[in-house]
PDB file of N, CA and C in Angstrom:
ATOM      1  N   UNK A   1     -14.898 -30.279 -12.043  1.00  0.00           N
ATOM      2  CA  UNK A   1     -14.523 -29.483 -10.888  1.00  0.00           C
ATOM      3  C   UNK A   1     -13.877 -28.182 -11.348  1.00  0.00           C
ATOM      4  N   UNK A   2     -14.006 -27.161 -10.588  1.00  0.00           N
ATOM      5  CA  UNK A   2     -13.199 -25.915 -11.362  1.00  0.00           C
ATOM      6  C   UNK A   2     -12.118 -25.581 -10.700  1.00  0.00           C
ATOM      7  N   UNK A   3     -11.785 -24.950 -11.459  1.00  0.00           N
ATOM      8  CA  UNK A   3     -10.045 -24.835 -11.637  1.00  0.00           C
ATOM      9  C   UNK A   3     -10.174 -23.689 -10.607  1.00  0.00           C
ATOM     10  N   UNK A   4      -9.245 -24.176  -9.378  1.00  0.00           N
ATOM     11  CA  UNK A   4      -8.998 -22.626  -8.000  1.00  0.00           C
ATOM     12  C   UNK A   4      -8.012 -22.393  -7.985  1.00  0.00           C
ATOM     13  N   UNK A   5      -7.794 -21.159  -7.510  1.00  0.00           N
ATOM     14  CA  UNK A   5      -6.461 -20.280  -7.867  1.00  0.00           C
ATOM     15  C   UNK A   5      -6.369 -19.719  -6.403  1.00  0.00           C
ATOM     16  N   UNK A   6      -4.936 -19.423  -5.806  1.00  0.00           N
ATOM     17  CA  UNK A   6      -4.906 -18.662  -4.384  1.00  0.00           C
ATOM     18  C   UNK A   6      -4.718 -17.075  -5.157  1.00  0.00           C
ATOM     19  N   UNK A   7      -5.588 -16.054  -5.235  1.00  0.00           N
ATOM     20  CA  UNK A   7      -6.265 -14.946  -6.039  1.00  0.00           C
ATOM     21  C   UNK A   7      -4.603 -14.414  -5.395  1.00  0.00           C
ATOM     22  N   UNK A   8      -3.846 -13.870  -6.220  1.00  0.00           N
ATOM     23  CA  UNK A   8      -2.680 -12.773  -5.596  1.00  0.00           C
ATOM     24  C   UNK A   8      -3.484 -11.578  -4.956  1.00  0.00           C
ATOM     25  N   UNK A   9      -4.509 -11.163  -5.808  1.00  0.00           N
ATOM     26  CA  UNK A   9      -5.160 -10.110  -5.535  1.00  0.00           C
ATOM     27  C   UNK A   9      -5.582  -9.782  -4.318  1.00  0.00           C
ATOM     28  N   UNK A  10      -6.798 -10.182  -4.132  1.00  0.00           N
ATOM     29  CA  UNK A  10      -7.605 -10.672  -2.778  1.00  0.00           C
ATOM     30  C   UNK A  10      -7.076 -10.995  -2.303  1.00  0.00           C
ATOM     31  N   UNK A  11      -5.956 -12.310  -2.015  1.00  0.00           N
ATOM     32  CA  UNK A  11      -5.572 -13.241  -1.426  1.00  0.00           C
ATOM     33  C   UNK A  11      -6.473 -14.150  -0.583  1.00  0.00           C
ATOM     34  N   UNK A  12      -6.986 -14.861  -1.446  1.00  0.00           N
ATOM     35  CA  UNK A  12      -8.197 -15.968  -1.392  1.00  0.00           C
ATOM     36  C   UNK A  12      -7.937 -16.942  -1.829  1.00  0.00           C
ATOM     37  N   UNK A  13      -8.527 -17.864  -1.408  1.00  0.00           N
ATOM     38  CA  UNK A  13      -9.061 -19.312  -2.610  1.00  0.00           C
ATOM     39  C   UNK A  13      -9.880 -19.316  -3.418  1.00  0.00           C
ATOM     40  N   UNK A  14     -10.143 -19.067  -4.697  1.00  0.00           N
ATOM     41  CA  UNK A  14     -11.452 -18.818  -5.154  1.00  0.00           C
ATOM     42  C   UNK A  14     -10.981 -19.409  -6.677  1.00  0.00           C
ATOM     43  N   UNK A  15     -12.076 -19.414  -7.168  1.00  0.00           N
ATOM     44  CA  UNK A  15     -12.662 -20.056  -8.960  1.00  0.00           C
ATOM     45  C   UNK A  15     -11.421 -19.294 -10.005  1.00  0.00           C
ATOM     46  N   UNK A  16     -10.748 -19.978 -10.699  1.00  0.00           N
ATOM     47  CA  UNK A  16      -9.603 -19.533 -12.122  1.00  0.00           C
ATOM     48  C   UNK A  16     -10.752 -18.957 -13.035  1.00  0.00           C
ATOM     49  N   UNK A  17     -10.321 -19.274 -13.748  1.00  0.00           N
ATOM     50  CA  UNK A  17     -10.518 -18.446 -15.098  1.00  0.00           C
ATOM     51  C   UNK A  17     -10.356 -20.260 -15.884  1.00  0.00           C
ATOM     52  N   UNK A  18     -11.624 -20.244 -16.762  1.00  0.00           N
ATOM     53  CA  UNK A  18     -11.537 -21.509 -17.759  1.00  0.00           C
ATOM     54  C   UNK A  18     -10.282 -21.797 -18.278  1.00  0.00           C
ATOM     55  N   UNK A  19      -9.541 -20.569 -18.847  1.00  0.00           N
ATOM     56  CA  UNK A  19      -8.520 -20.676 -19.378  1.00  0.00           C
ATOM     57  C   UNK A  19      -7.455 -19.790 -19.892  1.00  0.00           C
ATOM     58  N   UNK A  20      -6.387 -19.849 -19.878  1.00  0.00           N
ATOM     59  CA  UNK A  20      -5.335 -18.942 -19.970  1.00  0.00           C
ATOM     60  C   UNK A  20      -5.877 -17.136 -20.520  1.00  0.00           C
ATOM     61  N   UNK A  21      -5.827 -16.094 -20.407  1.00  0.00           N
ATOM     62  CA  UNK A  21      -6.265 -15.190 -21.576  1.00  0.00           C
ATOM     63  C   UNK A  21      -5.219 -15.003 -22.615  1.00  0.00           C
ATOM     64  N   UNK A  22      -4.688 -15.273 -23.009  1.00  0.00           N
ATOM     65  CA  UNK A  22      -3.135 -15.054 -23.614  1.00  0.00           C
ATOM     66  C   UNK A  22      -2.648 -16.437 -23.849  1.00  0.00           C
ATOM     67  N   UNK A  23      -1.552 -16.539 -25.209  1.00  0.00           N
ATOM     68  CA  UNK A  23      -0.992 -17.659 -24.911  1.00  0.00           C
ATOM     69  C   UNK A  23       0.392 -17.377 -25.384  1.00  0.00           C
ATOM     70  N   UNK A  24       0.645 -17.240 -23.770  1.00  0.00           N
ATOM     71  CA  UNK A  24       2.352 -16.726 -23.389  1.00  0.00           C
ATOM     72  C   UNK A  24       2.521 -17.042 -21.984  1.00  0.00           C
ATOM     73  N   UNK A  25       3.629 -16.392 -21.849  1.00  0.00           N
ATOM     74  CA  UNK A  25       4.266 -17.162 -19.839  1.00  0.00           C
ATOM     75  C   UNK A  25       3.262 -16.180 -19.402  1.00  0.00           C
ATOM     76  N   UNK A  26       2.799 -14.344 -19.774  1.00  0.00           N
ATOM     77  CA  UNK A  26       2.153 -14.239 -18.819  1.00  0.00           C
ATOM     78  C   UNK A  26       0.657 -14.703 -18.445  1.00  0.00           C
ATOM     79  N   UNK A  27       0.145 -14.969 -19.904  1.00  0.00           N
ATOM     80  CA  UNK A  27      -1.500 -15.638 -19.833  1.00  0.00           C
ATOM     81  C   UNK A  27      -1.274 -16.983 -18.786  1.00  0.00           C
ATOM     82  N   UNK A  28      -0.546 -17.745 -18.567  1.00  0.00           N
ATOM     83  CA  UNK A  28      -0.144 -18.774 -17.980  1.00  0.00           C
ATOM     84  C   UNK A  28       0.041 -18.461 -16.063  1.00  0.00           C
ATOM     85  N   UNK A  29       0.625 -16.929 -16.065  1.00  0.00           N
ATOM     86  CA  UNK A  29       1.162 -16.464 -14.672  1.00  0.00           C
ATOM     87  C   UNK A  29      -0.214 -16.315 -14.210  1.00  0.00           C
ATOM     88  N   UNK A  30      -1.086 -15.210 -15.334  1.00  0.00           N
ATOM     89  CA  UNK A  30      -2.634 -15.039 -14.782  1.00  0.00           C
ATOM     90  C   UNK A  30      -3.602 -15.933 -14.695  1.00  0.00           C
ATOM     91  N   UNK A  31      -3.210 -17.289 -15.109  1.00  0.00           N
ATOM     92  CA  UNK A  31      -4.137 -18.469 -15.510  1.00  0.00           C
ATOM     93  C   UNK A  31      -3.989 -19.143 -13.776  1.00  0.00           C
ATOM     94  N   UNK A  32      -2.791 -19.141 -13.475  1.00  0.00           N
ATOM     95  CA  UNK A  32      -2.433 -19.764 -11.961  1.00  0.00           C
ATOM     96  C   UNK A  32      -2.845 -18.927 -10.854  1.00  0.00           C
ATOM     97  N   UNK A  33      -2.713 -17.464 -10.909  1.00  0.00           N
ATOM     98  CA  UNK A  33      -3.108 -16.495  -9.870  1.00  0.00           C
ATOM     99  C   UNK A  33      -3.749 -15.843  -9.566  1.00  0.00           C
ATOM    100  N   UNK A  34      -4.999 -15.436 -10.603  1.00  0.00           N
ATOM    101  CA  UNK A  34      -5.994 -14.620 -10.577  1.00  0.00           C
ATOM    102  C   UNK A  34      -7.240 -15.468 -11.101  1.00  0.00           C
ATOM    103  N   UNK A  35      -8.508 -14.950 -10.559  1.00  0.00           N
ATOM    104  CA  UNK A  35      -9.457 -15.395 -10.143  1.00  0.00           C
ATOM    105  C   UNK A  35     -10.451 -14.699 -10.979  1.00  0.00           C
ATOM    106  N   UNK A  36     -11.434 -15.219 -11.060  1.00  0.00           N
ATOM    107  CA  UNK A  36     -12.556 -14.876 -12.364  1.00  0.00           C
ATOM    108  C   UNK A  36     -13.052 -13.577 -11.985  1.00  0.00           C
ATOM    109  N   UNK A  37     -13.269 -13.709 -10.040  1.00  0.00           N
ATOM    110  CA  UNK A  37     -13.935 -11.983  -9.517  1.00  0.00           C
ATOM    111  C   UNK A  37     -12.809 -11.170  -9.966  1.00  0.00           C
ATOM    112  N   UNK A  38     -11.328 -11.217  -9.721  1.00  0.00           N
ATOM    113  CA  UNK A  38     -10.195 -10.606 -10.147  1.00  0.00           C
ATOM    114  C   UNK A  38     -10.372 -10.003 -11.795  1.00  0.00           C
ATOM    115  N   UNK A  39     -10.469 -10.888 -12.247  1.00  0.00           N
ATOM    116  CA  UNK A  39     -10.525 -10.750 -13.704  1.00  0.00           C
ATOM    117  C   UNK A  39     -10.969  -9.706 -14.051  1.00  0.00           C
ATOM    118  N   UNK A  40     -12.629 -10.113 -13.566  1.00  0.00           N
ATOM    119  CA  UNK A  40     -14.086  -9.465 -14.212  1.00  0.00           C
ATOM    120  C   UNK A  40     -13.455  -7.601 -13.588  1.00  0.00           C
ATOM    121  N   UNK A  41     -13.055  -7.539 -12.158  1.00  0.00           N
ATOM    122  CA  UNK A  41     -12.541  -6.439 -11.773  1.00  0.00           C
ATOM    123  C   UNK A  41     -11.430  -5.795 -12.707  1.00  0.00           C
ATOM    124  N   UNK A  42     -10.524  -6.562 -13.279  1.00  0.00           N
ATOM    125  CA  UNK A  42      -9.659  -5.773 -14.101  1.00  0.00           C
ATOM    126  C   UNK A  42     -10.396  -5.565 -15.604  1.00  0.00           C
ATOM    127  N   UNK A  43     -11.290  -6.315 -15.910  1.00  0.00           N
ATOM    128  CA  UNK A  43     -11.778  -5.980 -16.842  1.00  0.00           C
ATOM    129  C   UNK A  43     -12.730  -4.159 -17.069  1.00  0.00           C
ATOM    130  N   UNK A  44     -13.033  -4.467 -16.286  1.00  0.00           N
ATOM    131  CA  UNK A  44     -14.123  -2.668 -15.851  1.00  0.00           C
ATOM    132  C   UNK A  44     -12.975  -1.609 -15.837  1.00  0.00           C
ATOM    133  N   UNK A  45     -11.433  -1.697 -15.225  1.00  0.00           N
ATOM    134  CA  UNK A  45     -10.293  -1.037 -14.958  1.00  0.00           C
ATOM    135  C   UNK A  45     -10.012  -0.818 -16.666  1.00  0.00           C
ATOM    136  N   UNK A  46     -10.116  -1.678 -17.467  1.00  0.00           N
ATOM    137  CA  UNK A  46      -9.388  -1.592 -18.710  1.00  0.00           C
ATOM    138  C   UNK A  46     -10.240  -0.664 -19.357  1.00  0.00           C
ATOM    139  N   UNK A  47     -11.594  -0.964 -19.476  1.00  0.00           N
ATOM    140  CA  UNK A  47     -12.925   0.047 -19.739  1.00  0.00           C
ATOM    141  C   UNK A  47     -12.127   1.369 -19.237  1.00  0.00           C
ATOM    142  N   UNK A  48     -12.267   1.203 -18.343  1.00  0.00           N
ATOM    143  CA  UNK A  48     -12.092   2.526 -17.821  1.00  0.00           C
ATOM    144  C   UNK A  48     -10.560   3.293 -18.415  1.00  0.00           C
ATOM    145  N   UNK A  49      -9.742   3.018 -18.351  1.00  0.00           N
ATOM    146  CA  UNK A  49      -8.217   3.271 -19.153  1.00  0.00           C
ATOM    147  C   UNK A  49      -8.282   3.245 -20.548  1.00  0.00           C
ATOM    148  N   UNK A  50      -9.225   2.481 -21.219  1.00  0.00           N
ATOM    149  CA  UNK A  50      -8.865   2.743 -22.650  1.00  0.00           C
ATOM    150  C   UNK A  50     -10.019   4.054 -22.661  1.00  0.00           C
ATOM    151  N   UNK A  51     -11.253   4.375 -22.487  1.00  0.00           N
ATOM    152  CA  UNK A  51     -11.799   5.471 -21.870  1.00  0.00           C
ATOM    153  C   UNK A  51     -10.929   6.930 -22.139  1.00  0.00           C
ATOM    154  N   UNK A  52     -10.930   7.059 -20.486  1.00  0.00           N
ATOM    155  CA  UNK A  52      -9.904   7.962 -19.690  1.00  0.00           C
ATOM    156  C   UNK A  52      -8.511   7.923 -20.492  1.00  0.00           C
ATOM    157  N   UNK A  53      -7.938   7.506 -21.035  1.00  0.00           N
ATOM    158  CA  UNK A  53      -6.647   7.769 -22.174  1.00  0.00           C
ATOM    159  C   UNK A  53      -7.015   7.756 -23.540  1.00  0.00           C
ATOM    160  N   UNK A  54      -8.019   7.828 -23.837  1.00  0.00           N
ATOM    161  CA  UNK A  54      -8.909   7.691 -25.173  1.00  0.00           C
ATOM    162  C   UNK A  54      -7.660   6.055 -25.979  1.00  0.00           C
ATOM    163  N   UNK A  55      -7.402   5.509 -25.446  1.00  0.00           N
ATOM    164  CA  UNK A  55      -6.579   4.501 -26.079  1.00  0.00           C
ATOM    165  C   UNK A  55      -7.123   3.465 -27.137  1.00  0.00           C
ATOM    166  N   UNK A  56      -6.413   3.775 -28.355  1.00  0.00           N
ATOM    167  CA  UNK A  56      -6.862   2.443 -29.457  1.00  0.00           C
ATOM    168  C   UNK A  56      -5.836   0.852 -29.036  1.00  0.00           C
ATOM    169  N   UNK A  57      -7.281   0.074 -28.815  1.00  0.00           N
ATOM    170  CA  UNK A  57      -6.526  -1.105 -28.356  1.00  0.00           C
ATOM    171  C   UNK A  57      -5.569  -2.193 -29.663  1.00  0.00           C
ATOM    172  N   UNK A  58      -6.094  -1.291 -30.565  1.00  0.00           N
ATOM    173  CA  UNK A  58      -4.924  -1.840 -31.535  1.00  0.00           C
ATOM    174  C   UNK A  58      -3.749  -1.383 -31.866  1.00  0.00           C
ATOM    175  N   UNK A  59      -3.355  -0.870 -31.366  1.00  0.00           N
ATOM    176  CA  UNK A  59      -1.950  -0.216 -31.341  1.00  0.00           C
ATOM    177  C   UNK A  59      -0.869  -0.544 -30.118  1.00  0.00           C
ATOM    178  N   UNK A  60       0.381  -1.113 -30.913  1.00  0.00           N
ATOM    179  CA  UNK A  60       1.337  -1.548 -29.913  1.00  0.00           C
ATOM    180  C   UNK A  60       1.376  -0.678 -29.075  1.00  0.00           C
ATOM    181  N   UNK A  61       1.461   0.691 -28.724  1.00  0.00           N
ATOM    182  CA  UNK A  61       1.728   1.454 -27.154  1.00  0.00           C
ATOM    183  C   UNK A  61       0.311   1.089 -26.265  1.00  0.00           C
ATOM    184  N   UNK A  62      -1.133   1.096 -26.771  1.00  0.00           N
ATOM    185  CA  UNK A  62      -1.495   0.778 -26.277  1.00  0.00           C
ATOM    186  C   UNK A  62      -2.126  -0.285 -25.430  1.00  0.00           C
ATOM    187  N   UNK A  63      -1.421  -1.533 -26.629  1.00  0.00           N
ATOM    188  CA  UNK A  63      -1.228  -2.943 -25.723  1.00  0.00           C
ATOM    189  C   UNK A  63      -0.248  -2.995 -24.597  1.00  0.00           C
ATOM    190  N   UNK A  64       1.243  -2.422 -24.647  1.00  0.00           N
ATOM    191  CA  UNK A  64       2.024  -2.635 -23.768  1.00  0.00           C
ATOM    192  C   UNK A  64       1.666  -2.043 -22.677  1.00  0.00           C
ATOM    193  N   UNK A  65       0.906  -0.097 -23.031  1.00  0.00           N
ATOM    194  CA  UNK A  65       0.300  -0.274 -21.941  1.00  0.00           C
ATOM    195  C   UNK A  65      -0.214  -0.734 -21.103  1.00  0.00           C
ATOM    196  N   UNK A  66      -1.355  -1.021 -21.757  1.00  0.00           N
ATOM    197  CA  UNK A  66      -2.093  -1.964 -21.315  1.00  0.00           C
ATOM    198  C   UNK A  66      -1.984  -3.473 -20.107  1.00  0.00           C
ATOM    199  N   UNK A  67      -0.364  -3.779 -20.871  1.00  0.00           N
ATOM    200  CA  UNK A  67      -0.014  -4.611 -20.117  1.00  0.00           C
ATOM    201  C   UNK A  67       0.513  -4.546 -18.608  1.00  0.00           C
ATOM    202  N   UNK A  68       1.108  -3.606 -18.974  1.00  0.00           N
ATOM    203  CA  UNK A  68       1.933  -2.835 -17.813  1.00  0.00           C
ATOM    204  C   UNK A  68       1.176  -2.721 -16.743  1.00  0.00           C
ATOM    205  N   UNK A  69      -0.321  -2.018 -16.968  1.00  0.00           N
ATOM    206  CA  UNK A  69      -1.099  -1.534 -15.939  1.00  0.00           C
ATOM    207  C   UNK A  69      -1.647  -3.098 -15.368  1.00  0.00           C
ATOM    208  N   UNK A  70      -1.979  -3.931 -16.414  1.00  0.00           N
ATOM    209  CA  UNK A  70      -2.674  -5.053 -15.979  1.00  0.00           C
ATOM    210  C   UNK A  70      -1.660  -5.843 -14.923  1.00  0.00           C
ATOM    211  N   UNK A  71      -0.644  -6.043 -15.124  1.00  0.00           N
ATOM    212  CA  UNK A  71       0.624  -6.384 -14.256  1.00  0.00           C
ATOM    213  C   UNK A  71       0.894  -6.129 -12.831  1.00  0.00           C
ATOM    214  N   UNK A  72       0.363  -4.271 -12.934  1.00  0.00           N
ATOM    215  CA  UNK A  72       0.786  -4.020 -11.765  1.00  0.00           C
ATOM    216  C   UNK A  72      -1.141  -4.052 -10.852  1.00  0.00           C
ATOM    217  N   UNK A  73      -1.804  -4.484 -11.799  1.00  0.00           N
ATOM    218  CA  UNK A  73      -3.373  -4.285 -10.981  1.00  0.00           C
ATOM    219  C   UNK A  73      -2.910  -5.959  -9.929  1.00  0.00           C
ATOM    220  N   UNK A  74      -2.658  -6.783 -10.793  1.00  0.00           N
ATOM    221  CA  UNK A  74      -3.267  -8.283 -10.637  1.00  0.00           C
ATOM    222  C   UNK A  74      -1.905  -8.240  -9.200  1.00  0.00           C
ATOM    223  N   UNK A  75      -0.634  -8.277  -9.572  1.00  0.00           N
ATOM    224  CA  UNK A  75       0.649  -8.266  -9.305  1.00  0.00           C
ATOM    225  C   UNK A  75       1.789  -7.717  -8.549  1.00  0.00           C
ATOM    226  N   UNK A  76       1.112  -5.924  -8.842  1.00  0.00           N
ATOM    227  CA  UNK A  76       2.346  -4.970  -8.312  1.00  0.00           C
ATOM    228  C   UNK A  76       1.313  -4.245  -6.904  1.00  0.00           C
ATOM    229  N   UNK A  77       1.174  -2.956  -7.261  1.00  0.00           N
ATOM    230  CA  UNK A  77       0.414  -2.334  -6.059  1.00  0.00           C
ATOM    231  C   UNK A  77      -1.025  -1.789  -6.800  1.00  0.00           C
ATOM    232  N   UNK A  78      -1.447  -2.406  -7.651  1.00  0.00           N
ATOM    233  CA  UNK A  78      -3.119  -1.793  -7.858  1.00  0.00           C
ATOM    234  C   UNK A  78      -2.868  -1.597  -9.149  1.00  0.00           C
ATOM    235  N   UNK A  79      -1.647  -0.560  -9.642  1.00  0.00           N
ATOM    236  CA  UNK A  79      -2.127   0.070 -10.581  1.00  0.00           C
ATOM    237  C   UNK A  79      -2.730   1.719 -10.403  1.00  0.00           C
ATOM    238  N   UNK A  80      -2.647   2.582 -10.745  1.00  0.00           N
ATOM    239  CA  UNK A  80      -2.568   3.851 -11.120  1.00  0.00           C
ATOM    240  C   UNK A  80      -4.224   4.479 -11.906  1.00  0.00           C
ATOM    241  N   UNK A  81      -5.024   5.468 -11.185  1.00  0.00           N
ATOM    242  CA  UNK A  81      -5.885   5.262 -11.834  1.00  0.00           C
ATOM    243  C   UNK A  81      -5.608   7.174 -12.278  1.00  0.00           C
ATOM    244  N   UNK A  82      -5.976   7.256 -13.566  1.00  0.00           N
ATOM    245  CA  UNK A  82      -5.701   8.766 -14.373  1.00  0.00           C
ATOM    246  C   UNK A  82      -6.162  10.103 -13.030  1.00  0.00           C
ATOM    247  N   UNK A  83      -5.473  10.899 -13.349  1.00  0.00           N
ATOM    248  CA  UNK A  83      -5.723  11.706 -12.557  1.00  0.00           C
ATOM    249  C   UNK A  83      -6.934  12.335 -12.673  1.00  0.00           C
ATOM    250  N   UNK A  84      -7.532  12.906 -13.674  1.00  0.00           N
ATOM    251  CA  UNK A  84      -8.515  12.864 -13.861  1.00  0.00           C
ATOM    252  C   UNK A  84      -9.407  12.475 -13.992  1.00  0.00           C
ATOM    253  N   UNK A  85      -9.730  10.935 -13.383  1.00  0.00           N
ATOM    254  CA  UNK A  85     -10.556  10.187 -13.344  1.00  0.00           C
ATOM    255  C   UNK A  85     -11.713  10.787 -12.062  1.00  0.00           C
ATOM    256  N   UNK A  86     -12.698  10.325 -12.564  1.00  0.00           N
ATOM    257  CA  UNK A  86     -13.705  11.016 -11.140  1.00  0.00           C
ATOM    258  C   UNK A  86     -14.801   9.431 -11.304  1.00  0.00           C
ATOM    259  N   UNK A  87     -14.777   8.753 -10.261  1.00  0.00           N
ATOM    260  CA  UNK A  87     -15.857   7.647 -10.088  1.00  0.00           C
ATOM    261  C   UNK A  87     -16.727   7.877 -10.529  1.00  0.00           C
ATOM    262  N   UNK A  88     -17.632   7.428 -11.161  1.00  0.00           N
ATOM    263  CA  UNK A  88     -19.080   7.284 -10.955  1.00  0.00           C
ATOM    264  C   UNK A  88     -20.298   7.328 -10.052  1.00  0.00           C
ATOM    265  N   UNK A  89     -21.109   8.118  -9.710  1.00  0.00           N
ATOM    266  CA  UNK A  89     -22.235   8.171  -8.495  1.00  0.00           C
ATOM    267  C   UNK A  89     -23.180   7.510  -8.870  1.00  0.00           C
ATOM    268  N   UNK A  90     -23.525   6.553  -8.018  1.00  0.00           N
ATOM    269  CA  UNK A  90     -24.648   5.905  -7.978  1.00  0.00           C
ATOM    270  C   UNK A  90     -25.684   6.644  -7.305  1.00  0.00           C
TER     271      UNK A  90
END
């Protein structure tokens, strides 16, 4: 049976994530509250931020970043997208 989560995001019932991404209290917070569509959505956001900030994901500022933004996507109010960001046209 799969693992359901009430999505903070959405605010839904919908499908977890197999398993923690992280193994810490917050991989554990996102393991209980966010949802695989959630996920896959913050995943394209991170694309897009390491991108748009030209950010090396190996570097401590740009993990904490990283974190920070992911925190406030799943958690706070969305998250912040660069000012200079311009969508994509389909």
């Amino acid at each position: 049976m799969a693992h359901m989560v009430f999505d903070t995001r959405l605010k839904a019932e919908m499908e977890g994530l197999d398993e923690p991404p992280f193994d810490s209290d917050f991989g554990q917070k996102i393991f209980k509250n966010v949802s695989k569509k959630s996920w896959g959505e913050w995943v394209e956001r991170q694309k897009m931020l390491l991108n748009e900030y030209r950010l090396q994901p190996w570097t401590r500022e740009a993990q904490e970043f990283l974190v920070e933004q992911m925190n406030a996507f799943f958690f706070g109010e969305g998250g912040e997208l660069p000012k200079e960001y311009v969508a994509p046209s389909h």
